[in-house]
C-alpha atoms as a PDB file:
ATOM      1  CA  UNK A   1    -101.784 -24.835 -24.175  1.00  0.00           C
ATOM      2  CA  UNK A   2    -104.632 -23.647 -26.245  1.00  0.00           C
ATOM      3  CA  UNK A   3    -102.753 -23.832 -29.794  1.00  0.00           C
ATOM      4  CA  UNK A   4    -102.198 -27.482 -28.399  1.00  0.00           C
ATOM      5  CA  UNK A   5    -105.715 -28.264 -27.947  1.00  0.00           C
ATOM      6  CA  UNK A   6    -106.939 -26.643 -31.315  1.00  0.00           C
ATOM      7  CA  UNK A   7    -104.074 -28.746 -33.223  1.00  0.00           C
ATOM      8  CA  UNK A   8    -105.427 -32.170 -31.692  1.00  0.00           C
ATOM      9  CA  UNK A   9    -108.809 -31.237 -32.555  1.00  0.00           C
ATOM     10  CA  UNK A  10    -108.287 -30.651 -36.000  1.00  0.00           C
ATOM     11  CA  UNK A  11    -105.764 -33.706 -36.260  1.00  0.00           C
ATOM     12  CA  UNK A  12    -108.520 -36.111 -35.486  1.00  0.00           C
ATOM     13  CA  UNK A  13    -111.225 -34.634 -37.397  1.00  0.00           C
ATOM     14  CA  UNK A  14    -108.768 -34.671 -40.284  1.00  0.00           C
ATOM     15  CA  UNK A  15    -108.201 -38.622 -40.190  1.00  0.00           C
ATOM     16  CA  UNK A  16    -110.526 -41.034 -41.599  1.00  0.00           C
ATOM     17  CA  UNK A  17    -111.752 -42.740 -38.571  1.00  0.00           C
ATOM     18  CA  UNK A  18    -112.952 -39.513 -36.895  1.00  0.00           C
ATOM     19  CA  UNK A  19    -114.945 -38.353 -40.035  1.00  0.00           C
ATOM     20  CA  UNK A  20    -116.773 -41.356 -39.980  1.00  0.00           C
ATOM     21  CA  UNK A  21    -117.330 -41.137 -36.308  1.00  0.00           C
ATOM     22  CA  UNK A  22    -118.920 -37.822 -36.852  1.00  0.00           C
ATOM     23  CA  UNK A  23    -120.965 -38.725 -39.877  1.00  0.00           C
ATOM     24  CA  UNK A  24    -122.793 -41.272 -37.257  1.00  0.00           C
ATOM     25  CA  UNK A  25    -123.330 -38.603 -34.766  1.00  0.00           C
ATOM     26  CA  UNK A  26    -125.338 -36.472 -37.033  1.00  0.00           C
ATOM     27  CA  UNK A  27    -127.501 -38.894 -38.335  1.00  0.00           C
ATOM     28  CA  UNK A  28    -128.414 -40.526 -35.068  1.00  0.00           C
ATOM     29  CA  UNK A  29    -129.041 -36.871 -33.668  1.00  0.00           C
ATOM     30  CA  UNK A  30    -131.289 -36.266 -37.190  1.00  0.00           C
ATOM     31  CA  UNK A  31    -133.028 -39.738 -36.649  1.00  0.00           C
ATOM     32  CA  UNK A  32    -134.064 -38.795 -33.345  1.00  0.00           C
ATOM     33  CA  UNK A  33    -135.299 -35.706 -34.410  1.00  0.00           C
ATOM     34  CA  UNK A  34    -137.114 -37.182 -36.650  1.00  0.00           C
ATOM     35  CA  UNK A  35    -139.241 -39.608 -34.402  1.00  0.00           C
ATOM     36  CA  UNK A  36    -139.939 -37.288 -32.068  1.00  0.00           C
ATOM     37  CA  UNK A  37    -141.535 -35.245 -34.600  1.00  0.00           C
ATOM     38  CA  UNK A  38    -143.917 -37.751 -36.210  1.00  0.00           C
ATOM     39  CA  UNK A  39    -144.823 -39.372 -32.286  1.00  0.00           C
ATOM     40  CA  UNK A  40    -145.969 -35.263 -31.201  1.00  0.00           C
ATOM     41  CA  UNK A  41    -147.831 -35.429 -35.068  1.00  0.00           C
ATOM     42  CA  UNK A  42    -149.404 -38.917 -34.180  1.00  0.00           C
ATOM     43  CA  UNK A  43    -150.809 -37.500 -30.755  1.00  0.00           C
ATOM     44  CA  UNK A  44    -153.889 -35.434 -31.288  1.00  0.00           C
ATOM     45  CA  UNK A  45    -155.104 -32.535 -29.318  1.00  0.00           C
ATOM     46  CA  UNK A  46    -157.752 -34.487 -27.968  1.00  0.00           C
ATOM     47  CA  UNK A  47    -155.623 -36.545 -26.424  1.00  0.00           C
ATOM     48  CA  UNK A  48    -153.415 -34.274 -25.215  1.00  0.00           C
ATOM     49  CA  UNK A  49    -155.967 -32.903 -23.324  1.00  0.00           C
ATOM     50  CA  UNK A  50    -156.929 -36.249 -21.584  1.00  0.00           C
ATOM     51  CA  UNK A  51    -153.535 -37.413 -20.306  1.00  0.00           C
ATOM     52  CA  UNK A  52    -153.315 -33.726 -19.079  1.00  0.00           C
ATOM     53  CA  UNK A  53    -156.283 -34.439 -16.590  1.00  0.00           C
ATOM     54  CA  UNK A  54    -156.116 -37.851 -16.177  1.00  0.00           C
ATOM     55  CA  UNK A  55    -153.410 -37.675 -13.268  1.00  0.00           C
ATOM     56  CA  UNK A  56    -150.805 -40.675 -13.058  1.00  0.00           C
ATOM     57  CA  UNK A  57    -151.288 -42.781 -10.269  1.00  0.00           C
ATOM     58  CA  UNK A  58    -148.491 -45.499  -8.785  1.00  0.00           C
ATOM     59  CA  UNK A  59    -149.630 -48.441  -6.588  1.00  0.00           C
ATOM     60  CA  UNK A  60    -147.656 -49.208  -3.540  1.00  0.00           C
ATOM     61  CA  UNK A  61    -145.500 -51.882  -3.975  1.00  0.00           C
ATOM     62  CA  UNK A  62    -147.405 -54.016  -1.903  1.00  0.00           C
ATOM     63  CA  UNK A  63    -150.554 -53.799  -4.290  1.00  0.00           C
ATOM     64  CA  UNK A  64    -148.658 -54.145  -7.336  1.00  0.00           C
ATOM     65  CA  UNK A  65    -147.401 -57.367  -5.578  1.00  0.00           C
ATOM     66  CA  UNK A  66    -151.025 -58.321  -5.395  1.00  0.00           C
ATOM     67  CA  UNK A  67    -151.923 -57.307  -8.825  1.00  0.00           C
ATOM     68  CA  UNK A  68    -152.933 -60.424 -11.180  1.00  0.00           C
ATOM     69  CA  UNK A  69    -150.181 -60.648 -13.811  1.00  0.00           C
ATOM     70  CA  UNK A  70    -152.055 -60.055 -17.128  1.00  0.00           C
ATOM     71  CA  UNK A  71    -152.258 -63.381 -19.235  1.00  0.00           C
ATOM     72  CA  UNK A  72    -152.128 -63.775 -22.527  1.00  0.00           C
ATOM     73  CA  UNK A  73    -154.847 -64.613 -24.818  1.00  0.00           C
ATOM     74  CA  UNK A  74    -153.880 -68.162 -25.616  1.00  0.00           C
ATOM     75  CA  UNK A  75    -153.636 -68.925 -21.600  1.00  0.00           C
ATOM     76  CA  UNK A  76    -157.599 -66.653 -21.329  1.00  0.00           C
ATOM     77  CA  UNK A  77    -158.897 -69.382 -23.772  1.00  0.00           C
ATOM     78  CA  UNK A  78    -160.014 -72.965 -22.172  1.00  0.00           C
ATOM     79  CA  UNK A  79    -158.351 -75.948 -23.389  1.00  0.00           C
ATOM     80  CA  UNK A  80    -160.983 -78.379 -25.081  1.00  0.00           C
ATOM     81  CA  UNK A  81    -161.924 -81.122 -22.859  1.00  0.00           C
ATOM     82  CA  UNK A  82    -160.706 -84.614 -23.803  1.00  0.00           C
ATOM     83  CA  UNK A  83    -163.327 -87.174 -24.839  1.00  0.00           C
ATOM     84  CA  UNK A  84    -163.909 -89.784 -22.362  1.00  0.00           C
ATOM     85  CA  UNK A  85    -162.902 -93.422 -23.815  1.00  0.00           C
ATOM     86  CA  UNK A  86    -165.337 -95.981 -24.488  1.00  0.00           C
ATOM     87  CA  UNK A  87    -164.364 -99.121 -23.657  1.00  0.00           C
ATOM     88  CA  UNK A  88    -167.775-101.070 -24.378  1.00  0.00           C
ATOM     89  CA  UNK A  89    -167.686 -99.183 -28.148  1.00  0.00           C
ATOM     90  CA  UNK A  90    -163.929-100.395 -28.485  1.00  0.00           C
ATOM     91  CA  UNK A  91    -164.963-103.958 -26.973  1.00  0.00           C
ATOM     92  CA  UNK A  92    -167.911-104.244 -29.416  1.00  0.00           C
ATOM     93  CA  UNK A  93    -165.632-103.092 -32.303  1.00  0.00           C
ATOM     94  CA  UNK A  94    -163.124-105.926 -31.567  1.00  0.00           C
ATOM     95  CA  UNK A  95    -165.940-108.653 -31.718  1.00  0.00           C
ATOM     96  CA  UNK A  96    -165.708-108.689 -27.744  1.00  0.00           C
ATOM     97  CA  UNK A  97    -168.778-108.967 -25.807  1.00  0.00           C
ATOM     98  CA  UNK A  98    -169.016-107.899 -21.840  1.00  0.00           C
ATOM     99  CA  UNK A  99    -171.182-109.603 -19.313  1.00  0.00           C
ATOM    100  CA  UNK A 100    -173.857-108.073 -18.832  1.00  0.00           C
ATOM    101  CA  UNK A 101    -174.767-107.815 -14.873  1.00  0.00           C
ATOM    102  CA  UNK A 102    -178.355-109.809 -13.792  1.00  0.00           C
ATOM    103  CA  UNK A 103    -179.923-107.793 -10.955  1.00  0.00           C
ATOM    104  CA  UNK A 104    -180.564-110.312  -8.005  1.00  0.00           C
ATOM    105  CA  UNK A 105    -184.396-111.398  -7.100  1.00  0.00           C
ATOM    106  CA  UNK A 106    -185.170-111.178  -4.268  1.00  0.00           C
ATOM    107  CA  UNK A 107    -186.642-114.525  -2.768  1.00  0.00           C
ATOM    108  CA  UNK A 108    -190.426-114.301  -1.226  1.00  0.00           C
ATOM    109  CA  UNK A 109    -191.022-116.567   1.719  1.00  0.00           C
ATOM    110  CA  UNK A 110    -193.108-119.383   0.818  1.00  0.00           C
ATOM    111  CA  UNK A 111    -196.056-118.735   3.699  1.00  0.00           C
ATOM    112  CA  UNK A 112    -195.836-115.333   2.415  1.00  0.00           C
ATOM    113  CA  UNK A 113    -196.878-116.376  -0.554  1.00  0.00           C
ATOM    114  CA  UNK A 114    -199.384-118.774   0.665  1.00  0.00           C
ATOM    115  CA  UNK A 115    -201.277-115.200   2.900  1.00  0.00           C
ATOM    116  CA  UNK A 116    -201.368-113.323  -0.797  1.00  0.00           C
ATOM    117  CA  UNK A 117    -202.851-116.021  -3.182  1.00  0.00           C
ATOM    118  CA  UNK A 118    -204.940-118.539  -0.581  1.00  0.00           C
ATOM    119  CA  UNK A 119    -205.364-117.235   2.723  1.00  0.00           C
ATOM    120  CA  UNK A 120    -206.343-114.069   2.216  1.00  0.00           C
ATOM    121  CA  UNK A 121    -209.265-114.437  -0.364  1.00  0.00           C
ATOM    122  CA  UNK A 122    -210.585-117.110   2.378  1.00  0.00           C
ATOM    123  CA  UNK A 123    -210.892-114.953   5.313  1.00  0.00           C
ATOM    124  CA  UNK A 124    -212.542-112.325   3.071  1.00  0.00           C
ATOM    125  CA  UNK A 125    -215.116-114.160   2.179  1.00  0.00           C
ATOM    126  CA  UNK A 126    -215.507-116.297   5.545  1.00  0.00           C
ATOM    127  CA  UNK A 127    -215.736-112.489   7.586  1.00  0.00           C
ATOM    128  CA  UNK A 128    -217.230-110.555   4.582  1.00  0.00           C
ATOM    129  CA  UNK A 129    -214.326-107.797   4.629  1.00  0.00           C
ATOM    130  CA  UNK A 130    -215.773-104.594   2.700  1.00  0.00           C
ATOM    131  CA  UNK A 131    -212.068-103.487   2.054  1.00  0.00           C
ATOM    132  CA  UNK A 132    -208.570-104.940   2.088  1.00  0.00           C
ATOM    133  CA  UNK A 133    -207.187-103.762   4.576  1.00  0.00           C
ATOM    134  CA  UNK A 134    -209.205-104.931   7.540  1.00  0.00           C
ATOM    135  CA  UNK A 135    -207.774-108.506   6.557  1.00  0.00           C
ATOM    136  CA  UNK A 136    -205.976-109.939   9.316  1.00  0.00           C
ATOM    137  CA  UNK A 137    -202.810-110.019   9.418  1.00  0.00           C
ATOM    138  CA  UNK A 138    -198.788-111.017  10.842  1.00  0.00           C
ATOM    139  CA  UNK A 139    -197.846-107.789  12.270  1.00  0.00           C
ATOM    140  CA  UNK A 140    -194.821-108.830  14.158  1.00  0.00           C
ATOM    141  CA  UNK A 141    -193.236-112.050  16.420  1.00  0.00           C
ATOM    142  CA  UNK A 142    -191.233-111.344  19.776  1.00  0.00           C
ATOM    143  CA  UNK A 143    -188.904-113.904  21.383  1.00  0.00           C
ATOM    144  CA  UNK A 144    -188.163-114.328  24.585  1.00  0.00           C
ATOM    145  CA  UNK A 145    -185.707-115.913  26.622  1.00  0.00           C
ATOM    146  CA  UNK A 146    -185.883-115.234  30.432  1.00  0.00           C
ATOM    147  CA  UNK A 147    -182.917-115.739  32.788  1.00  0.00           C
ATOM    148  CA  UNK A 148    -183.049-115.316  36.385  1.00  0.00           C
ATOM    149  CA  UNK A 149    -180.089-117.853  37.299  1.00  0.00           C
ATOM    150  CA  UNK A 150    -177.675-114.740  35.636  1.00  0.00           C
ATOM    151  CA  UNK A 151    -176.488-114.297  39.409  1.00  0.00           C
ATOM    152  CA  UNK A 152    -175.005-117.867  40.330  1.00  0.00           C
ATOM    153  CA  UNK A 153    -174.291-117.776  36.163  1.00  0.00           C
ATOM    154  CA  UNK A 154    -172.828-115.109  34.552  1.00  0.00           C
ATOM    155  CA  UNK A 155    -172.194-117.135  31.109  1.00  0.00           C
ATOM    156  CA  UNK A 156    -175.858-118.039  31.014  1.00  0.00           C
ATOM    157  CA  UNK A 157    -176.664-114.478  28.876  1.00  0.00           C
ATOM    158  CA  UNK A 158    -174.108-115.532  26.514  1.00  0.00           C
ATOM    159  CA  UNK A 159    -175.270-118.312  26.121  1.00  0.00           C
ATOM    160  CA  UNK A 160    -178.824-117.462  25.961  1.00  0.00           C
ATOM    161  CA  UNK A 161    -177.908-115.241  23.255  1.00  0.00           C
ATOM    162  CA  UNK A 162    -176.428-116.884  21.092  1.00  0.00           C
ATOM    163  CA  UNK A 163    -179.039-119.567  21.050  1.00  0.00           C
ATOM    164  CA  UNK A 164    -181.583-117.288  20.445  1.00  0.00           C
ATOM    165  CA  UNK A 165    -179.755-115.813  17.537  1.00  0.00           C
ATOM    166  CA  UNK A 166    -179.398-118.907  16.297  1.00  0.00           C
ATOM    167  CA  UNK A 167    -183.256-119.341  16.472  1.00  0.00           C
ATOM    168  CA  UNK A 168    -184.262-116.077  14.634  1.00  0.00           C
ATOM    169  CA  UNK A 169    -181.223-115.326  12.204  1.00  0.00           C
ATOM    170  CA  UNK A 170    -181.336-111.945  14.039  1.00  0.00           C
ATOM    171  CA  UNK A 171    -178.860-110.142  16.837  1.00  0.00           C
ATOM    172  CA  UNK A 172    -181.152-110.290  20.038  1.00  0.00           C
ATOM    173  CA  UNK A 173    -181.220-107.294  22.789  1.00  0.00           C
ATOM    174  CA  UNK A 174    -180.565-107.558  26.646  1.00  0.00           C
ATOM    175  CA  UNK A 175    -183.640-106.850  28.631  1.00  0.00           C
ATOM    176  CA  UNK A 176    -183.197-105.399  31.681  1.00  0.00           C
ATOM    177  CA  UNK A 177    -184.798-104.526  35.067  1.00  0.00           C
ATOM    178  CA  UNK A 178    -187.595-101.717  35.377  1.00  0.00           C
ATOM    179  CA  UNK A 179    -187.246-101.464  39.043  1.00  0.00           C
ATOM    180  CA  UNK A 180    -185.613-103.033  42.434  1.00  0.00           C
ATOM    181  CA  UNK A 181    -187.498-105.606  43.952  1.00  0.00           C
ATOM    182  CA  UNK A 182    -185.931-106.833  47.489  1.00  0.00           C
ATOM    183  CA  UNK A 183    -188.322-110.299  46.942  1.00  0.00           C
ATOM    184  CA  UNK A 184    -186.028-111.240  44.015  1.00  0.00           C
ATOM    185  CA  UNK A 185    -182.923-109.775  45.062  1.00  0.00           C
ATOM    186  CA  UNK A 186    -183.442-107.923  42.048  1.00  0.00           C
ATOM    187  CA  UNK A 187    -181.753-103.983  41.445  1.00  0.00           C
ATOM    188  CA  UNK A 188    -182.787-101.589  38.116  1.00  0.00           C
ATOM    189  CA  UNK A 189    -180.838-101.895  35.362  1.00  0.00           C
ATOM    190  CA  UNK A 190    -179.595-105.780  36.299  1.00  0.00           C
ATOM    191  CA  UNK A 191    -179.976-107.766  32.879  1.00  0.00           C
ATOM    192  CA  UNK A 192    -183.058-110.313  33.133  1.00  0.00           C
ATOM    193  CA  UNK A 193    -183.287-111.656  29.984  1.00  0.00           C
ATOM    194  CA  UNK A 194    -183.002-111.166  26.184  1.00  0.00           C
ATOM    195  CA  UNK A 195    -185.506-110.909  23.102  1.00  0.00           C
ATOM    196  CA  UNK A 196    -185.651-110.406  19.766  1.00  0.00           C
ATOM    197  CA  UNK A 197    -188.518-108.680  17.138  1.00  0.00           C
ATOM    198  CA  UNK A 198    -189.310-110.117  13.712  1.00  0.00           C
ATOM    199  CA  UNK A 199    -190.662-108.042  11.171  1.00  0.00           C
ATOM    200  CA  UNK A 200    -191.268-108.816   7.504  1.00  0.00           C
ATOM    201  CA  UNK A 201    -189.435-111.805   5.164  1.00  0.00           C
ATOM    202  CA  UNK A 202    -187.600-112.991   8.427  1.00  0.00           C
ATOM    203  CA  UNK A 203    -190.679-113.572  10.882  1.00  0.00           C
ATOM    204  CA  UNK A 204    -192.518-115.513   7.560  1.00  0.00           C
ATOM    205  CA  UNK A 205    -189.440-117.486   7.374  1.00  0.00           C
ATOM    206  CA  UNK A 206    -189.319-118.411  11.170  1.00  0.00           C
ATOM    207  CA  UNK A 207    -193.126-119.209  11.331  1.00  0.00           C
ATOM    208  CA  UNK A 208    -192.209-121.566   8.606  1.00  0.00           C
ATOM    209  CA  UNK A 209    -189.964-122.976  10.461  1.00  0.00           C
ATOM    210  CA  UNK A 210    -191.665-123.111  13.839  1.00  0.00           C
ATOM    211  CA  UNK A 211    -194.990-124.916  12.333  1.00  0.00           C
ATOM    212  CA  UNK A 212    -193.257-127.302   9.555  1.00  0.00           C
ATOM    213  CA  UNK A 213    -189.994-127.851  11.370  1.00  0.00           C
ATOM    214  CA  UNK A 214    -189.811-127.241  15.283  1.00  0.00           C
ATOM    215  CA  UNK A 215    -193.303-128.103  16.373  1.00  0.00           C
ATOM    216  CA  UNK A 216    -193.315-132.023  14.595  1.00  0.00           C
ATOM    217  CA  UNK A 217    -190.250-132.474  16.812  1.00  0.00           C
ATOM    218  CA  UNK A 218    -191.428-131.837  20.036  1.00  0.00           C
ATOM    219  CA  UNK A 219    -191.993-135.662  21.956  1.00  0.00           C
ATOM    220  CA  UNK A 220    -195.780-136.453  22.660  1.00  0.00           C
ATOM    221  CA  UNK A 221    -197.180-133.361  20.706  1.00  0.00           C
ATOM    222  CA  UNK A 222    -201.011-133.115  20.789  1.00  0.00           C
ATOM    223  CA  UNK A 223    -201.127-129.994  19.153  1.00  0.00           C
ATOM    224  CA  UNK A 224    -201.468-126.247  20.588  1.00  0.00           C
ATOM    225  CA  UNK A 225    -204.019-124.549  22.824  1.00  0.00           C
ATOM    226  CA  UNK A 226    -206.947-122.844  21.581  1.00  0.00           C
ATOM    227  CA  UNK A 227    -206.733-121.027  25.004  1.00  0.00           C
ATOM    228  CA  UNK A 228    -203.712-118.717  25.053  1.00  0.00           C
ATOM    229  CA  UNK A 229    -205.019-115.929  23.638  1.00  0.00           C
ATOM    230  CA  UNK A 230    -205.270-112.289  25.278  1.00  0.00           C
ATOM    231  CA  UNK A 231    -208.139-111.292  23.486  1.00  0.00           C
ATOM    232  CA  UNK A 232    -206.629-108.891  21.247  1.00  0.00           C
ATOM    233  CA  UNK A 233    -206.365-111.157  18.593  1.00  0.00           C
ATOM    234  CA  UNK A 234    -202.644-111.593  19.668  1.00  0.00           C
ATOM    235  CA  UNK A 235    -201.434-115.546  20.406  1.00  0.00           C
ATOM    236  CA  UNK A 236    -198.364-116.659  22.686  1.00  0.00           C
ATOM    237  CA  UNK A 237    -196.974-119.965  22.703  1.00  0.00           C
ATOM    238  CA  UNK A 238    -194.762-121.512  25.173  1.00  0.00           C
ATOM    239  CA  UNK A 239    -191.447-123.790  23.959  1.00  0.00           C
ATOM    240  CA  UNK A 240    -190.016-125.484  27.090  1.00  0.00           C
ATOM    241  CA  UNK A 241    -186.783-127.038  25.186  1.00  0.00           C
ATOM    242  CA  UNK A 242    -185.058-124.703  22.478  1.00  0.00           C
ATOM    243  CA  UNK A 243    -183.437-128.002  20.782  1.00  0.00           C
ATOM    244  CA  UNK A 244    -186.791-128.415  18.677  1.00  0.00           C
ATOM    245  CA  UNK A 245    -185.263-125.844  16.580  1.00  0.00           C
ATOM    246  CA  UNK A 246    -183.050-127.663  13.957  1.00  0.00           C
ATOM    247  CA  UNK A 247    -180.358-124.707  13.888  1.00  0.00           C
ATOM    248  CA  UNK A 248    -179.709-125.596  17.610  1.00  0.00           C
ATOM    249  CA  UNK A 249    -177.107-128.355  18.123  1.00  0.00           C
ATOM    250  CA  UNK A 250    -177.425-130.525  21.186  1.00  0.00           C
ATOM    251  CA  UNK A 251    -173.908-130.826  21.548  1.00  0.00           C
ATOM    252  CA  UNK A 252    -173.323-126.935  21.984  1.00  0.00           C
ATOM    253  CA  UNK A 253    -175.605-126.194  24.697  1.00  0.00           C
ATOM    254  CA  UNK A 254    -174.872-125.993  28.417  1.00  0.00           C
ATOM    255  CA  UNK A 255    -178.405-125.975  29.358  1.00  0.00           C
ATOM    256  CA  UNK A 256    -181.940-126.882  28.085  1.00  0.00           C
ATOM    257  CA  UNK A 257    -183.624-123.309  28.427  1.00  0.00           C
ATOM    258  CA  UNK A 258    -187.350-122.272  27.311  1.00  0.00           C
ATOM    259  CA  UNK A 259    -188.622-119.487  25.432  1.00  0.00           C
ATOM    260  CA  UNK A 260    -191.737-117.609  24.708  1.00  0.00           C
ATOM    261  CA  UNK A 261    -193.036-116.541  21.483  1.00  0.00           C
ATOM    262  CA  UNK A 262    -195.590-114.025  20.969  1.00  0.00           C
ATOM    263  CA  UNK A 263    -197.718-113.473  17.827  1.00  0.00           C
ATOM    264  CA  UNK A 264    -199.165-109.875  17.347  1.00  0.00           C
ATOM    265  CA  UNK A 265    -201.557-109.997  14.178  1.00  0.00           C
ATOM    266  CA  UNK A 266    -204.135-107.166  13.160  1.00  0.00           C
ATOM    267  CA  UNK A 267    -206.693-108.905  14.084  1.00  0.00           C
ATOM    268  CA  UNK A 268    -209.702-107.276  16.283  1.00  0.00           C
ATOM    269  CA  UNK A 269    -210.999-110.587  18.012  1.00  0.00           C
ATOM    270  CA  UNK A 270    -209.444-113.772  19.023  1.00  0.00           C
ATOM    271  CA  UNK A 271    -211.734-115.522  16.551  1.00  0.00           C
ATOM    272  CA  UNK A 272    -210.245-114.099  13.204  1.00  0.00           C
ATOM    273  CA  UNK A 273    -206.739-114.619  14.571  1.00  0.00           C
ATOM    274  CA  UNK A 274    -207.203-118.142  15.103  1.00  0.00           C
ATOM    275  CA  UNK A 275    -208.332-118.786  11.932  1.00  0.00           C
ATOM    276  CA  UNK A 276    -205.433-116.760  10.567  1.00  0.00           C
ATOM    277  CA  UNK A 277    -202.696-118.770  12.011  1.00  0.00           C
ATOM    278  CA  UNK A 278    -205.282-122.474  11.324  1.00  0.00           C
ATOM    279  CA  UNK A 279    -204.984-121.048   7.669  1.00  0.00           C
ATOM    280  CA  UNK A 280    -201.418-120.776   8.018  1.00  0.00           C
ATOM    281  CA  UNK A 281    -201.102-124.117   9.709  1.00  0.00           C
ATOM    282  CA  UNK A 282    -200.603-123.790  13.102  1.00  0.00           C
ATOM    283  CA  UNK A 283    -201.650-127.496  14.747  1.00  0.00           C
ATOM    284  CA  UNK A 284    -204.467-126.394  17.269  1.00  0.00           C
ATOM    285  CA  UNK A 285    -206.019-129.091  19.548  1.00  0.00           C
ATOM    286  CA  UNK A 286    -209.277-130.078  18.733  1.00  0.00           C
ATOM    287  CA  UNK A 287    -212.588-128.517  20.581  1.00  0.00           C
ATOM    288  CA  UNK A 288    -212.422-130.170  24.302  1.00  0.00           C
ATOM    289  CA  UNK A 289    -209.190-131.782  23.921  1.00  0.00           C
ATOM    290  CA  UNK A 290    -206.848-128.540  25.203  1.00  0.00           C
ATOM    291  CA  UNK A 291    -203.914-128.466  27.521  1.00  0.00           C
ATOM    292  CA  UNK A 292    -205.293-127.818  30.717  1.00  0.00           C
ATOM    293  CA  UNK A 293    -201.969-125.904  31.636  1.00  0.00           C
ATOM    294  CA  UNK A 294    -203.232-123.296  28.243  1.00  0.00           C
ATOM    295  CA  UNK A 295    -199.639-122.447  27.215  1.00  0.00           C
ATOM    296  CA  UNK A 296    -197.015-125.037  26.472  1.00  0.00           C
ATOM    297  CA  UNK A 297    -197.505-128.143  24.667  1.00  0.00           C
END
């Protein structure tokens, strides 16, 4: 009933509780009022009239997805880098001290030395060289070993290298066949042999070897030929037993096998070559005295 409704109405505004209720009410509503007034006082015309043509625009959720998050400007700044320790400035401060490292020397081969302070100031002024570098010279050495019993043998190669490795401190190659011959029984590509090339410190220390150590051994030695040169200033001496070489032990062989070593030098005539390697001390014959075979001694 309407007198009902007016009599609850004014019951509850009559009590204590719904007074203060009210009182709330009004000054939330005059609060609001309030702050809406001083935020449309705080907004000037100016910028009224730039949010009014500056359109809003919304990214689809997939580029907001891929929007960078915005960091903060503690996260923007880089974090200071940490000083690296010093272990030698902590060692020193103890009373420690560190060993220092000693860079390794590298050893010169003794006729090497012999060529740069003796040998070659003698052939300069023997040949009357106008400049240095027409001084004869050790370009290279070339060992060979050549097997033609590697069809009734097949171990003789491995055999035959290893020896020769032995010989030159060096990993030898397998030479092989240029081209068929029916004579020989011989097909391209079959291996024939194997050889080695010494260049620098290692074919100085193997000449050493070959004229202070090898050659003395060999029974009956007379000395080299004059004679087995190609007239190129290059030199090639035949060994018929590799056990003159004191890295070979007798006991390890299967079989006595001979080599061929070859002495390219810079020479221009056979002249200046031979008295390169007499310099050196390679034990030539005397004049009229050679091998009459002119290779092995």
């Amino acid at each position: 009933m309407p007198g009902s409704d007016r009599l609850v109405e004014s019951s509850t505004a009559e009590t204590p509780e719904g007074e203060a209720n009210a009182s709330e009410a009004a000054e939330a509503t005059d609060t609001k009022t309030v702050v809406t007034e001083a935020s449309e006082a705080a907004v000037t015309p100016e910028v009224k009239a730039t949010l009014a043509k500056s359109p809003r625009t919304r990214l689809p959720r997939a580029a907001a997805a891929k929007a960078p998050a915005k960091t903060s400007a503690a996260e923007e700044t880089p974090k200071p880098k940490r000083a690296p320790r010093r272990r030698a400035a902590s060692a020193e401060a103890a009373g420690e001290t560190t060993p220092e490292a000693t860079p390794e020397v590298k050893r010169v081969p003794r006729l090497l030395e012999q060529y740069r302070s003796r040998i070659k100031e003698t052939l300069r002024e023997e040949f009357g060289y106008r400049n240095v570098m027409q001084i004869p010279r050790l370009e290279k050495v070339v060992l060979n070993i050549g097997l033609g019993e590697t069809k009734t043998n097949p171990k003789a190669m491995e055999s035959a290298t290893r020896d020769l490795a032995l010989i030159s401190a060096q990993k030898p190659v397998i030479t092989r066949a240029r081209k068929s011959i029916a004579g020989f029984k011989l097909r391209e590509g079959e291996p024939i042999g194997t050889a080695v090339t010494l260049r620098g410190n290692r074919m100085y220390e193997f000449m050493d070897r070959l004229l202070n150590a090898a050659l003395p051994r060999i029974r009956d030695f007379r000395g080299v030929s004059r004679r087995a040169f190609d007239g190129r200033g290059n030199y090639t001496l035949g060994i018929r037993e590799q056990v003159i070489f004191p890295e070979i032990d007798y006991g390890q062989i299967d079989h006595i096998r001979s080599l061929q070593v070859s002495m390219i030098t810079t020479a221009s005539t056979d002249q200046e070559a031979m008295r390169l390697l007499d310099l050196m001390g390679m034990p030539f014959t005397r004049e009229g005295t050679g091998n009459p075979r002119g290779g092995s001694p």
